[in-house]
N, C-alpha and C. Protein backbone atom coordinates (compact mmCIF):
# COMPACT_ATOMS: atom_id res chain seq x y z
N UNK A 1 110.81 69.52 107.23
CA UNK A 1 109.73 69.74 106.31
C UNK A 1 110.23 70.60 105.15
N UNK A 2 109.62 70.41 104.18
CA UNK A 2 110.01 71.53 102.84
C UNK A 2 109.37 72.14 102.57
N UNK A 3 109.92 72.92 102.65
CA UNK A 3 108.77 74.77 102.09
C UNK A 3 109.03 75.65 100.96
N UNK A 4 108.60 76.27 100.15
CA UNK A 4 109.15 77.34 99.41
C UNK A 4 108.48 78.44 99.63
N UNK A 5 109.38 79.69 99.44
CA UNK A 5 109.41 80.31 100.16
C UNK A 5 109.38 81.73 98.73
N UNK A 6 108.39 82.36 98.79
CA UNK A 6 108.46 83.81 97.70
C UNK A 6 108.00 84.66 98.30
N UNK A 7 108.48 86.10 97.47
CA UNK A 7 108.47 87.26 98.81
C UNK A 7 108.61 88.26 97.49
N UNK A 8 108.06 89.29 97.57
CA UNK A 8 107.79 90.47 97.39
C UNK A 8 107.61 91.09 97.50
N UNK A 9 109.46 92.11 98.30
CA UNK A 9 109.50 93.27 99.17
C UNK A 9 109.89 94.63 98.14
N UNK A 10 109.45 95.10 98.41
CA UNK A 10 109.05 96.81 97.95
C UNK A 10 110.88 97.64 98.14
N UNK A 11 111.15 97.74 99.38
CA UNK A 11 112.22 98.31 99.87
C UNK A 11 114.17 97.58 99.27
N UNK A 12 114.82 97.44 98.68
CA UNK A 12 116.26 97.11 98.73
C UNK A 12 116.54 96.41 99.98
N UNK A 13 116.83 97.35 101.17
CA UNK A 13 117.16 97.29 102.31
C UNK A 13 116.36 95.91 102.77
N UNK A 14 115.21 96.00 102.89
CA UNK A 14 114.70 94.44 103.60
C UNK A 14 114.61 93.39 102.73
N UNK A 15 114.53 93.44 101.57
CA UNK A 15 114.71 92.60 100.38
C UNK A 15 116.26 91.95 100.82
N UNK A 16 117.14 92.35 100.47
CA UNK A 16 118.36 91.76 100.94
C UNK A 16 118.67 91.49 102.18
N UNK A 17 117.93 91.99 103.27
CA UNK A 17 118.12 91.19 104.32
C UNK A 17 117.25 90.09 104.42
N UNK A 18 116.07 89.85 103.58
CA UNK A 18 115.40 88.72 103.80
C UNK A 18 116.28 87.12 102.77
N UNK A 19 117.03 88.11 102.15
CA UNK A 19 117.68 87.00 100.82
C UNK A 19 118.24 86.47 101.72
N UNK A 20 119.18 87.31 102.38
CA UNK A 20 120.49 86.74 103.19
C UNK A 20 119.78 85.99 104.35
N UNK A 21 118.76 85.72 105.14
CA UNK A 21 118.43 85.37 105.53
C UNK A 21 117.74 83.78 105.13
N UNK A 22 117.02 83.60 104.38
CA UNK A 22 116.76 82.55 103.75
C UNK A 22 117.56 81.78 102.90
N UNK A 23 119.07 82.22 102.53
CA UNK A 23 120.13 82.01 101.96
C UNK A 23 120.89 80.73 102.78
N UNK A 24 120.53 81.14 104.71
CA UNK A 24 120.53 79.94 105.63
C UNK A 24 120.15 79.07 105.46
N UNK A 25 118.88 78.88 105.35
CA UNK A 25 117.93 78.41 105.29
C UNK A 25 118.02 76.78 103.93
N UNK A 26 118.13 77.88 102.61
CA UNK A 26 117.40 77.06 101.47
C UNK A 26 118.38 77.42 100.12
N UNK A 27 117.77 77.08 99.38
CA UNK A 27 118.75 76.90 97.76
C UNK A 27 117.66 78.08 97.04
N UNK A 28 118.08 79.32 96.71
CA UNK A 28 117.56 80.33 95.58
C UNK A 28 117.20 79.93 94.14
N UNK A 29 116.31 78.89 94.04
CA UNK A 29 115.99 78.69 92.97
C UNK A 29 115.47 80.06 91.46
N UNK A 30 115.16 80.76 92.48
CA UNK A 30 114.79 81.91 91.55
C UNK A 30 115.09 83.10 92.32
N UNK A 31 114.61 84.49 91.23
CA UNK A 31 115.17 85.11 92.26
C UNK A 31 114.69 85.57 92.97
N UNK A 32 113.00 85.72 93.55
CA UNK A 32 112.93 85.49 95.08
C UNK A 32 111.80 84.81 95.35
N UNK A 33 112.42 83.36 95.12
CA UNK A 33 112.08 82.00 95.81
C UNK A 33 112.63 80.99 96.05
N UNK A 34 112.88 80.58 97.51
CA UNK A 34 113.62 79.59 98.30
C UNK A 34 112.87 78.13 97.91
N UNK A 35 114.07 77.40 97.62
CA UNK A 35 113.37 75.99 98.44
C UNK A 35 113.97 75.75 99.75
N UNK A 36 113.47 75.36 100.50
CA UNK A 36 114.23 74.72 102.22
C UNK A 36 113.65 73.77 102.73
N UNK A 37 114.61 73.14 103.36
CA UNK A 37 114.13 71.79 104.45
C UNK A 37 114.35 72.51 105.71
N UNK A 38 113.53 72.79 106.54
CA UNK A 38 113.28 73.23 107.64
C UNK A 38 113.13 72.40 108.73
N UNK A 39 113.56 72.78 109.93
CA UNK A 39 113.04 72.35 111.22
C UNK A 39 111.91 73.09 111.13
N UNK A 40 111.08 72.62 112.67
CA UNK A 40 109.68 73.78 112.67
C UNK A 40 110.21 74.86 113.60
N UNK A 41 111.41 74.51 114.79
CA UNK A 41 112.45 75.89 115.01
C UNK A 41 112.75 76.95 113.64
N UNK A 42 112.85 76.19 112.81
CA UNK A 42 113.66 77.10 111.64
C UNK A 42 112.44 77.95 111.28
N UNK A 43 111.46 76.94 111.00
CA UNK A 43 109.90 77.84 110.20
C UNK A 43 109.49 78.57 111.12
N UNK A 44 109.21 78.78 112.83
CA UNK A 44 108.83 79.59 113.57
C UNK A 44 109.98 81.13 113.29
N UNK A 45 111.28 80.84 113.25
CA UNK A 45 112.52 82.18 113.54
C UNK A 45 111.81 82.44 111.70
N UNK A 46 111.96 82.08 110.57
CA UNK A 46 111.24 82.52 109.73
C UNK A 46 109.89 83.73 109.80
N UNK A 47 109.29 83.33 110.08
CA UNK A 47 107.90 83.94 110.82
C UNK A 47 108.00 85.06 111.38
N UNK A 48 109.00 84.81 112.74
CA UNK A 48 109.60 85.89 113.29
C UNK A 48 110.31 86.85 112.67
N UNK A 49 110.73 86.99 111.72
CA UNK A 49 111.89 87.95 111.23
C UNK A 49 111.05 88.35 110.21
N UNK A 50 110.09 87.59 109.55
CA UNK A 50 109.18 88.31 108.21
C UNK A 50 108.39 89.52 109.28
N UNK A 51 107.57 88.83 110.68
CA UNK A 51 106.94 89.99 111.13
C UNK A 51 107.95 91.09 112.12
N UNK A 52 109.00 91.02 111.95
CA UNK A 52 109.63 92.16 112.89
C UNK A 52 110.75 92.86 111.03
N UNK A 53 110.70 91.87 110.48
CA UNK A 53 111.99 92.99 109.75
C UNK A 53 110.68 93.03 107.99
N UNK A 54 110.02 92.76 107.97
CA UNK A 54 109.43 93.24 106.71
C UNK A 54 107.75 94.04 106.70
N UNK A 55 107.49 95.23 106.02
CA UNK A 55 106.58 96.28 106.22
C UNK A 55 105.22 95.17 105.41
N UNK A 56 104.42 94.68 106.66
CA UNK A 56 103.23 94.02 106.03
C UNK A 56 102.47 94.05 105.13
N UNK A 57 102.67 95.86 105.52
CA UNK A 57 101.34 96.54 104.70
C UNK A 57 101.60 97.28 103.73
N UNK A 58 103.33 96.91 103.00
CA UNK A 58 103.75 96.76 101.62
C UNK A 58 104.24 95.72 101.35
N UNK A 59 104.77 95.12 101.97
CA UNK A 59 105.36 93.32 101.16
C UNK A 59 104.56 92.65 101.71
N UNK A 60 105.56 91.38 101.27
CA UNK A 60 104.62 90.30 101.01
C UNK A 60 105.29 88.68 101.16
N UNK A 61 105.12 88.01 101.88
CA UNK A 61 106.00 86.57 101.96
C UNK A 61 104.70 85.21 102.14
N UNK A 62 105.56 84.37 101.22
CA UNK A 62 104.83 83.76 100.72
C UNK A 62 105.20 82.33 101.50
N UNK A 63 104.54 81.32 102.09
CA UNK A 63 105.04 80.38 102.45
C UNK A 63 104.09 78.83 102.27
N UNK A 64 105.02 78.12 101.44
CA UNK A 64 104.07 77.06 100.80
C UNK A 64 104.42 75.57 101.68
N UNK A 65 104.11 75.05 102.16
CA UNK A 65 104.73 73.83 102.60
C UNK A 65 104.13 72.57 101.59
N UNK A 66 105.31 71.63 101.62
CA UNK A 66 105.38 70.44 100.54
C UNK A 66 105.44 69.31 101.39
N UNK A 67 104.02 68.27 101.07
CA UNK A 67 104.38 67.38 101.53
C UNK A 67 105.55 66.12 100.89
N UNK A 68 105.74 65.24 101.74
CA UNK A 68 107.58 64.41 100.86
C UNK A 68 106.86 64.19 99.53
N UNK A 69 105.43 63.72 99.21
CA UNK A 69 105.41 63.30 98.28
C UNK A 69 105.47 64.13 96.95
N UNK A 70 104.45 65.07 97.56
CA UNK A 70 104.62 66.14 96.43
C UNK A 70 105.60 66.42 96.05
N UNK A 71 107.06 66.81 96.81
CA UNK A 71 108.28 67.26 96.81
C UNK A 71 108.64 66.33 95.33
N UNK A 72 108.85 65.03 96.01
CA UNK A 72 109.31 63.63 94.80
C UNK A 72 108.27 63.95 93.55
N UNK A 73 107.55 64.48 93.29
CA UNK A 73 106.84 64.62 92.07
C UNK A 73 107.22 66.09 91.32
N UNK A 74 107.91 66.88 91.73
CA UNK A 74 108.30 68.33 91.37
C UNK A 74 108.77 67.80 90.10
N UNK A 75 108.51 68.49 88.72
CA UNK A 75 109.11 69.18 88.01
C UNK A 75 109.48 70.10 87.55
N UNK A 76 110.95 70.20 87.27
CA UNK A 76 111.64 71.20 86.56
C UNK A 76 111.78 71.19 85.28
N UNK A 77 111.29 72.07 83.96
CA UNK A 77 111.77 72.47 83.17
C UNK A 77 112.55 73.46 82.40
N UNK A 78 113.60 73.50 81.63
CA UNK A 78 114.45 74.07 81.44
C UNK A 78 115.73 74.62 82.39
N UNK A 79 116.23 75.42 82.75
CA UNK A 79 116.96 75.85 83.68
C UNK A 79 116.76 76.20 84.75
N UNK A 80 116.23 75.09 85.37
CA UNK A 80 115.53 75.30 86.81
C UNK A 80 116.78 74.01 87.54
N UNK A 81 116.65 74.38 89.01
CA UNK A 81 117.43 73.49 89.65
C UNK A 81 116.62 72.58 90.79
N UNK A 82 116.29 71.35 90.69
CA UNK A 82 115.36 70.88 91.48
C UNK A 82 116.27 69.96 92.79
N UNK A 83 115.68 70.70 93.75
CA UNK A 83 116.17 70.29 95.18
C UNK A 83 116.28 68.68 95.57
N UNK A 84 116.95 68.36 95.25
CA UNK A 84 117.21 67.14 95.82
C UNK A 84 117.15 66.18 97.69
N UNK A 85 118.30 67.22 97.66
CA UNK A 85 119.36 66.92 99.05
C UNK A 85 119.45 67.90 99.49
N UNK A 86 119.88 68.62 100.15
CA UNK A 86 120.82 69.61 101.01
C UNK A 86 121.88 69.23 101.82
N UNK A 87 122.87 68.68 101.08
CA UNK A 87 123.59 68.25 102.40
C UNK A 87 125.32 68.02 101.92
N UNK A 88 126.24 69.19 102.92
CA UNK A 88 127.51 69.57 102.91
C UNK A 88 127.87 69.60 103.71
N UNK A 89 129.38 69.71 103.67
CA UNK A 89 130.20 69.84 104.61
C UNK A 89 131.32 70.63 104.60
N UNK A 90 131.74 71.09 106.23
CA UNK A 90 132.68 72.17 105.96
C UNK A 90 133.76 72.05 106.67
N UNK A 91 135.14 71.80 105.75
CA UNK A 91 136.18 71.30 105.99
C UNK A 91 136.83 72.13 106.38
């Protein structure tokens, strides 16, 4: 499934551990919002780590899910990078 993903943490410290975390995940289209193709394993450990590693009751995570179609209708203007694919390999 595809999700994007924005967050607005207060602290350095959990801010960059949530980057590096979703960095797994998805492509940093901005700077703090993911796109990702997820398992629903992936979107549950998501979930999990926003409620054990980020302060509720100052940040903030945002989670949008896209259906395929919507996805195929995204536009980007100007210097934006629109998610295609995800898919590499490591030699």
């Amino acid at each position: 499934m595809r999700i994007i993903v924005a967050y607005d943490i207060v602290r350095n410290r959990r801010r960059t551990k949530m980057h590096r975390f979703l960095r797994e995940l998805g492509l940093n289209t901005q700077k703090s919002v993911f796109e990702c193709e997820v398992s629903p394993e992936e979107l549950e450990a998501l979930r999990r780590f926003a409620r054990t590693g980020l302060n509720l009751g100052e940040d903030r995570l945002n989670i949008y899910h896209l259906c395929r179609h919507c996805a195929e209708q995204a536009e980007v203007q100007g210097l934006g990078i629109k998610v295609v694919q995800l898919h590499y390999q490591i030699f």
